[in-house]
PDB file of N, CA and C in Angstrom:
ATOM      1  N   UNK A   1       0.834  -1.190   0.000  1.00  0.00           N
ATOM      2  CA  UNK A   1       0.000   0.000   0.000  1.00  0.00           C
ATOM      3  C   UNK A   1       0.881   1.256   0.000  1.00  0.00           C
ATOM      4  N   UNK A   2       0.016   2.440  -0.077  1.00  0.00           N
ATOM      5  CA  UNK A   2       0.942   3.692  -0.333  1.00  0.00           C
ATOM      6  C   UNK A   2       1.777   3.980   1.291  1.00  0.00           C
ATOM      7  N   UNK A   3       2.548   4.579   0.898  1.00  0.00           N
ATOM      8  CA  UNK A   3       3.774   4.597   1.958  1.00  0.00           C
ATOM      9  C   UNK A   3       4.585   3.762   2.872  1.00  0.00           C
ATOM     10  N   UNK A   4       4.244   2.688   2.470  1.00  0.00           N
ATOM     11  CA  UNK A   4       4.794   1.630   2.806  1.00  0.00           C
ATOM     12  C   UNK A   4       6.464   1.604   2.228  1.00  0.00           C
ATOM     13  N   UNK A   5       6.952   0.997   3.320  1.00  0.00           N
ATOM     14  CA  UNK A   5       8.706   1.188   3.422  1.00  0.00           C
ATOM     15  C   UNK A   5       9.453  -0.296   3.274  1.00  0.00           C
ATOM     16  N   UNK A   6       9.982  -0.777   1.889  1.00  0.00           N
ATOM     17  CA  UNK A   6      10.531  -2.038   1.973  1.00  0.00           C
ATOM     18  C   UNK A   6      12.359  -1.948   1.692  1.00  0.00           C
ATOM     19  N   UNK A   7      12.622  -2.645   2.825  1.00  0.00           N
ATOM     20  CA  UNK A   7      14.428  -2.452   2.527  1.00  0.00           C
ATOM     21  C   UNK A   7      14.945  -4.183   2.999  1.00  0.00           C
ATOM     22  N   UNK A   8      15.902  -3.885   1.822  1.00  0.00           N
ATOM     23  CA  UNK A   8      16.611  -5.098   1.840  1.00  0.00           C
ATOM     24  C   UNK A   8      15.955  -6.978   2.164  1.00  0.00           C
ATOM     25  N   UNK A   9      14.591  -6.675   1.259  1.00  0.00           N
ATOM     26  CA  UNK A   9      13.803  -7.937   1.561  1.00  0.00           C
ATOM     27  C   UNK A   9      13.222  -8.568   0.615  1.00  0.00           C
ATOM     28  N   UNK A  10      12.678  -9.760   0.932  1.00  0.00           N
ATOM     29  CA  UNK A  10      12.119 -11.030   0.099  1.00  0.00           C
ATOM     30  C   UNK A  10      10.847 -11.092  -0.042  1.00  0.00           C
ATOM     31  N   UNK A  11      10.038 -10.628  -0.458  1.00  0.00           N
ATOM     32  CA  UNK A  11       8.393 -11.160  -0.640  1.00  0.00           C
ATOM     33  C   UNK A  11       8.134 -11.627  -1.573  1.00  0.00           C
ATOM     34  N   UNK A  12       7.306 -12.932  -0.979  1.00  0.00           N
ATOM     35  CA  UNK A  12       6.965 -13.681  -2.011  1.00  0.00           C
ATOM     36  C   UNK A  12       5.586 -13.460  -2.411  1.00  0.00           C
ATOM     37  N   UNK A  13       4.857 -14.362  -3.325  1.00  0.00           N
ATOM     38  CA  UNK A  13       3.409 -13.473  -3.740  1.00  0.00           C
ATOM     39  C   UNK A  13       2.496 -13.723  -3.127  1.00  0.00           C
ATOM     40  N   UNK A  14       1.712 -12.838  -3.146  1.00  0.00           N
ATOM     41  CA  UNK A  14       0.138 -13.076  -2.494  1.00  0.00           C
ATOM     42  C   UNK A  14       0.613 -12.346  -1.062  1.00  0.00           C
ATOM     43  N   UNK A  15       1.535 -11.812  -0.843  1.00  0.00           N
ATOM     44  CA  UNK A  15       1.800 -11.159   0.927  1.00  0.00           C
ATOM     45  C   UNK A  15       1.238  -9.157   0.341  1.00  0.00           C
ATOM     46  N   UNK A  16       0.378  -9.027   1.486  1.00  0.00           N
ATOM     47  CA  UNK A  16       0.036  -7.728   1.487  1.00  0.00           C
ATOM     48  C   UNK A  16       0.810  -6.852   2.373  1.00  0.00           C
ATOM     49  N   UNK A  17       1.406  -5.802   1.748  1.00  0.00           N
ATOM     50  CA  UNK A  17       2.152  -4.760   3.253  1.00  0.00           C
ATOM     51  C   UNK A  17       1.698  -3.696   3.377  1.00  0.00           C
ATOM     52  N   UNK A  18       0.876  -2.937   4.604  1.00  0.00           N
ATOM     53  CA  UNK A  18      -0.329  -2.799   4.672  1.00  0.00           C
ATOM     54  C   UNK A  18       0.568  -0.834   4.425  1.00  0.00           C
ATOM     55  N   UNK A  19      -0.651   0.107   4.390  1.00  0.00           N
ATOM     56  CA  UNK A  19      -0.065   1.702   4.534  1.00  0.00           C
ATOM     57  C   UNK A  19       0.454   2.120   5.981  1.00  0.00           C
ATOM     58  N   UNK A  20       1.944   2.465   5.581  1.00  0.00           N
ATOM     59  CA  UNK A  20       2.794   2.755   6.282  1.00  0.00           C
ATOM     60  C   UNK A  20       3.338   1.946   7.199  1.00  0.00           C
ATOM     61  N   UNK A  21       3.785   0.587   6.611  1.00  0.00           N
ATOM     62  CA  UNK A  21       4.487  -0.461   7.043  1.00  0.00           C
ATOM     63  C   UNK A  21       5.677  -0.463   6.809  1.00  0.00           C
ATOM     64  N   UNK A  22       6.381  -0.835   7.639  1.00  0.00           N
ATOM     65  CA  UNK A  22       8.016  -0.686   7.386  1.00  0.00           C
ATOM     66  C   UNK A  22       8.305  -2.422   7.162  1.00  0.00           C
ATOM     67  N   UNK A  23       9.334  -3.261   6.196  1.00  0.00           N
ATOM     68  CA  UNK A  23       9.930  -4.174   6.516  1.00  0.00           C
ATOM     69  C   UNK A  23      11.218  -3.834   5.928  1.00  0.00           C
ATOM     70  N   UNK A  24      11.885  -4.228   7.410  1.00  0.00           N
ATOM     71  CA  UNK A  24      13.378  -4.362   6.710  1.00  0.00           C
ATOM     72  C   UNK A  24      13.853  -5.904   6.822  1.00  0.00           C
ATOM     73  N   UNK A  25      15.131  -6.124   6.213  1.00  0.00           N
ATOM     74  CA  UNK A  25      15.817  -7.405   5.824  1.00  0.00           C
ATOM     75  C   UNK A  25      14.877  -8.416   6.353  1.00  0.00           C
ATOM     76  N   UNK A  26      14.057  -8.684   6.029  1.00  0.00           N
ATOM     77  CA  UNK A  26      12.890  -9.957   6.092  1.00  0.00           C
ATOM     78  C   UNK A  26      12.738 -10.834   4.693  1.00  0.00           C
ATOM     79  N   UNK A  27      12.634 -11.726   5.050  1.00  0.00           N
ATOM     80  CA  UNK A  27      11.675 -12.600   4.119  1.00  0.00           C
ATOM     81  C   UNK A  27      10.084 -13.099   4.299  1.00  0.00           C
ATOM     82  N   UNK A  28       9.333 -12.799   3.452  1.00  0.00           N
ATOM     83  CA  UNK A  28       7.889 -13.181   3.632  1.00  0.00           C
ATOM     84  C   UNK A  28       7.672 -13.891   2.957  1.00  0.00           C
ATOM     85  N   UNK A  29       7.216 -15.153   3.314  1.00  0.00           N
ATOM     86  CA  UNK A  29       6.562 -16.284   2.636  1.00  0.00           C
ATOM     87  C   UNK A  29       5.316 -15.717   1.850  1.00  0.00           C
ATOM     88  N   UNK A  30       4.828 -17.012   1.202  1.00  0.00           N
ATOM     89  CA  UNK A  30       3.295 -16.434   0.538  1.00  0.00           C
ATOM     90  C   UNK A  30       2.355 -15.844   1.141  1.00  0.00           C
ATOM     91  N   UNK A  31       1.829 -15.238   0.844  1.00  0.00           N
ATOM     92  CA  UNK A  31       0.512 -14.971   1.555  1.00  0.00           C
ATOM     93  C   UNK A  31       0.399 -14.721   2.825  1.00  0.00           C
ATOM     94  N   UNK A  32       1.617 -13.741   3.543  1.00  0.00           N
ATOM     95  CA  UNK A  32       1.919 -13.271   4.935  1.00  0.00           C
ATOM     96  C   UNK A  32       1.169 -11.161   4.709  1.00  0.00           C
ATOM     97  N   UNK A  33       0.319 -11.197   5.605  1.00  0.00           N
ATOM     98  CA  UNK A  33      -0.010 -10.082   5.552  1.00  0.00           C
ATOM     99  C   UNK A  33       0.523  -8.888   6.560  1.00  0.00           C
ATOM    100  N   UNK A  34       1.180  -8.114   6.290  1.00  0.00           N
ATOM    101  CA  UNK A  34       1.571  -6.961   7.574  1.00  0.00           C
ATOM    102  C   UNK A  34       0.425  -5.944   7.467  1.00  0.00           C
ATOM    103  N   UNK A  35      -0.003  -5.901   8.303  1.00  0.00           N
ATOM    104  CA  UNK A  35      -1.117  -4.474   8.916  1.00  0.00           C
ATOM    105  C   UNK A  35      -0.429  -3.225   8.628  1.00  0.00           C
ATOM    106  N   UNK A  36      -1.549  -2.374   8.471  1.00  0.00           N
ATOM    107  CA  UNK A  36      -0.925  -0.964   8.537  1.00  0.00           C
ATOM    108  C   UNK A  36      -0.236  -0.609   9.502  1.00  0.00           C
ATOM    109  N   UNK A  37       1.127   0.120   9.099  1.00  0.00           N
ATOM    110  CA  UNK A  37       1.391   1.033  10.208  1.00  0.00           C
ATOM    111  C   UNK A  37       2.640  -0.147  11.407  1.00  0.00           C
ATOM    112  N   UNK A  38       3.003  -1.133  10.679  1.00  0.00           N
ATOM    113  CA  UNK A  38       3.407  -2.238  11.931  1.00  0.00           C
ATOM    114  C   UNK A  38       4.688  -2.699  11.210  1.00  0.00           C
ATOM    115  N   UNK A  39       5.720  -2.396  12.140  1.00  0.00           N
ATOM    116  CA  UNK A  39       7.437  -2.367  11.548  1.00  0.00           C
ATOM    117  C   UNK A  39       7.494  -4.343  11.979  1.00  0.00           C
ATOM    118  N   UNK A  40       8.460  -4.820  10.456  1.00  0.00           N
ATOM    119  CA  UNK A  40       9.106  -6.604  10.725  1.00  0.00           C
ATOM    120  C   UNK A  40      10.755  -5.541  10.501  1.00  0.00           C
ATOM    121  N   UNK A  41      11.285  -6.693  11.534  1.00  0.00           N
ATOM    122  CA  UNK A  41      12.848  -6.659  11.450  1.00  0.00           C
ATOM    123  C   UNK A  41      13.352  -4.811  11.681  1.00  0.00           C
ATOM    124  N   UNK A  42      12.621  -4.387  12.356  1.00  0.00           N
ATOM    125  CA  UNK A  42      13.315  -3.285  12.639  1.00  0.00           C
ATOM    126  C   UNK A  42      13.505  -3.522  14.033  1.00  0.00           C
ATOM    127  N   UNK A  43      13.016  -4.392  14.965  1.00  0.00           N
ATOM    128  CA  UNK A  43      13.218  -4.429  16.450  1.00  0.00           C
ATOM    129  C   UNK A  43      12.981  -6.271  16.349  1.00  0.00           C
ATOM    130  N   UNK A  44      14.161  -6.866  16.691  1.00  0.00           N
ATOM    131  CA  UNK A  44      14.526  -7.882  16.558  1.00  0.00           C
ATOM    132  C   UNK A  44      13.243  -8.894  17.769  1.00  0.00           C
ATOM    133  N   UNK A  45      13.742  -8.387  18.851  1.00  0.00           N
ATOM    134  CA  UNK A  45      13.363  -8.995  19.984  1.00  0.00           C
ATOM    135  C   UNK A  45      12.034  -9.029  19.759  1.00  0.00           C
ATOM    136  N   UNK A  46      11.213  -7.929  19.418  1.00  0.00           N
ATOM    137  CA  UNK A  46       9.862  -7.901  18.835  1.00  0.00           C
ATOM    138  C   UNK A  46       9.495  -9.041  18.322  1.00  0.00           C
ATOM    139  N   UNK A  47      10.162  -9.155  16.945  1.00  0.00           N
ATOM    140  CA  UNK A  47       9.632 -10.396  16.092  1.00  0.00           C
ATOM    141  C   UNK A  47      10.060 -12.037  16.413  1.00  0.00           C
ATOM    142  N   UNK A  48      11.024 -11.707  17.538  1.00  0.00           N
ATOM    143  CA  UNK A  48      11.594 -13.343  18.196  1.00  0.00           C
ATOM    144  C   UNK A  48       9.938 -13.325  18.779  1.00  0.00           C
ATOM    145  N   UNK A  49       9.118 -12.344  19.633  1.00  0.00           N
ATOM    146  CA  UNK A  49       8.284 -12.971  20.718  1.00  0.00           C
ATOM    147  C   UNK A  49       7.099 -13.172  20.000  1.00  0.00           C
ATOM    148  N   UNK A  50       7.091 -12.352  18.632  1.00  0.00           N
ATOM    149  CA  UNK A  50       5.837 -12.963  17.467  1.00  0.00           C
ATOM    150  C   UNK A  50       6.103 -14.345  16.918  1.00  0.00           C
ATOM    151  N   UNK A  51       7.117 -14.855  17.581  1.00  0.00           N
ATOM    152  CA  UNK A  51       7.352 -15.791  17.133  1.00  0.00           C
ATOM    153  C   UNK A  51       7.830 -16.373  15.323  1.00  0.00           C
ATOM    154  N   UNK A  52       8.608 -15.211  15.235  1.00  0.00           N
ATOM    155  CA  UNK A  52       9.985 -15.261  13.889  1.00  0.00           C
ATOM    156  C   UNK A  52      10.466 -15.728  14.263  1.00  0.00           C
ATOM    157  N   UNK A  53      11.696 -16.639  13.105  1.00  0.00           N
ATOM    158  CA  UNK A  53      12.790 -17.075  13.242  1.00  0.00           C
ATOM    159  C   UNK A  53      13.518 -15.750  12.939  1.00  0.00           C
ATOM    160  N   UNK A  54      14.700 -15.307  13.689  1.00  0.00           N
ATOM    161  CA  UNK A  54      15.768 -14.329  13.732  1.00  0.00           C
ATOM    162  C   UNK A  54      17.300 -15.070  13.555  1.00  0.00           C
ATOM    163  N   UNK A  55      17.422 -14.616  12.544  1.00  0.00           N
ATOM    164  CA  UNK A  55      19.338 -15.424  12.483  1.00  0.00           C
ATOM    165  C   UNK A  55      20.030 -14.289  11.502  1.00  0.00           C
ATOM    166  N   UNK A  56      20.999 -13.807  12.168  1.00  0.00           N
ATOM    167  CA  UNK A  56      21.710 -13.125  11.423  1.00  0.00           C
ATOM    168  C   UNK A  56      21.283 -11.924  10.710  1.00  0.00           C
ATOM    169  N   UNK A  57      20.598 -10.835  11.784  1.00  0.00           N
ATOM    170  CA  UNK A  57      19.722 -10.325  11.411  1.00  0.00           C
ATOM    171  C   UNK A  57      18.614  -9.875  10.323  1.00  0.00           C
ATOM    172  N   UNK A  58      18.638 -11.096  10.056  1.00  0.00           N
ATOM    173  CA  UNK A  58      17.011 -11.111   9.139  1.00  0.00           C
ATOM    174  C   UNK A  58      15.940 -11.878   9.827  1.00  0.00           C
ATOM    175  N   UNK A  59      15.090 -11.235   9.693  1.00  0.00           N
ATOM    176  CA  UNK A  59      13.944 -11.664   9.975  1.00  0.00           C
ATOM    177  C   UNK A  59      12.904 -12.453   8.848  1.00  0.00           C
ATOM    178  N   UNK A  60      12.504 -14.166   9.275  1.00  0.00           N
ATOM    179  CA  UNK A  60      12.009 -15.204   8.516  1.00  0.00           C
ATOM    180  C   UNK A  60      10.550 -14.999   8.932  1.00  0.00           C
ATOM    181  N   UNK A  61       9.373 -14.985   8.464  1.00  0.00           N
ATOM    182  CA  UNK A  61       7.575 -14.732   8.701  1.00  0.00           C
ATOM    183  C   UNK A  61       7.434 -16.323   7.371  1.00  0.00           C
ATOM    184  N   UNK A  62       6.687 -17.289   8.091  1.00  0.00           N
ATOM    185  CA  UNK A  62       6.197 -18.305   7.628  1.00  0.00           C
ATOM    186  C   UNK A  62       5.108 -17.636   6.965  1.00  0.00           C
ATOM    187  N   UNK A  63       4.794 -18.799   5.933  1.00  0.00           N
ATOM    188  CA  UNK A  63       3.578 -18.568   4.419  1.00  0.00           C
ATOM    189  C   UNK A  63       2.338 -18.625   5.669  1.00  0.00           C
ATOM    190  N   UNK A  64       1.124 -17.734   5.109  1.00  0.00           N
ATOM    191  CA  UNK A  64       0.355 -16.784   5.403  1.00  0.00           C
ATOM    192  C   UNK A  64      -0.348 -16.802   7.001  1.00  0.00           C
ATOM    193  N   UNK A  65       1.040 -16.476   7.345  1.00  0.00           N
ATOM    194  CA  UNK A  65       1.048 -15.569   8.958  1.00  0.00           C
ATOM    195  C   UNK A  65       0.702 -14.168   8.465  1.00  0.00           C
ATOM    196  N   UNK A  66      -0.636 -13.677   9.335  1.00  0.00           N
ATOM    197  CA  UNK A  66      -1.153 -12.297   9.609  1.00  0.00           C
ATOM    198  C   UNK A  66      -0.643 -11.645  10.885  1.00  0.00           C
ATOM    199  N   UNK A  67       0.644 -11.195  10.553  1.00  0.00           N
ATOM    200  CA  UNK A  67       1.418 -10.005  11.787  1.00  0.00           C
ATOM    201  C   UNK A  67       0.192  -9.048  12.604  1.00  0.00           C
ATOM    202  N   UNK A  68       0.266 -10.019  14.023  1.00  0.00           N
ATOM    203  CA  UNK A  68      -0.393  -8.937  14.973  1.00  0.00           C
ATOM    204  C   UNK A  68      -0.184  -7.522  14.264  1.00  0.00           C
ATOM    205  N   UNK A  69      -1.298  -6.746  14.914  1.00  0.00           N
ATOM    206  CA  UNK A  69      -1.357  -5.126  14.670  1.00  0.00           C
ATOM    207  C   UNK A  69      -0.951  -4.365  15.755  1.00  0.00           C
ATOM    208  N   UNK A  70      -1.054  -4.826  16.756  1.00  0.00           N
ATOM    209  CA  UNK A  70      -0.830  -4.311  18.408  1.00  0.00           C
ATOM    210  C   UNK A  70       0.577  -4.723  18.911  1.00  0.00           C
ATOM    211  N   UNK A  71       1.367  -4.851  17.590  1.00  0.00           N
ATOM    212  CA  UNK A  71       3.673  -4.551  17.953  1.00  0.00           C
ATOM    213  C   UNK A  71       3.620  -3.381  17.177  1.00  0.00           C
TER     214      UNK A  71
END
């Protein structure tokens, strides 16, 4: 969506990134949706307790996981 912020990442198809979403160095499986307004891989520890895999700072989101809105 419009203003949405993508750096250094992988999306695969069918994933929506919602207005004014940030992802950095992530990979998104299919059909993973980010909400408006809701940063992946900019705060590590964040996405370890959403339960990402974190290695080497990138952040991994399994095929179509809908990222809480309330991180």
């Amino acid at each position: 969506d419009k203003w949405a912020k993508i750096e250094e990442s992988v999306i695969y198809s069918g994933c929506r990134i919602g207005r004014n979403a940030v992802v950095r160095r992530a990979i998104l499986d299919k059909g993973v949706i980010v909400p408006d307004g809701v940063e992946v891989g900019t705060n590590h520890e964040h996405d370890r307790a959403r339960g990402f895999h974190v290695e080497n700072g990138l952040t991994v989101i399994p095929k179509n996981f809908v990222v809480p809105a309330n991180w």
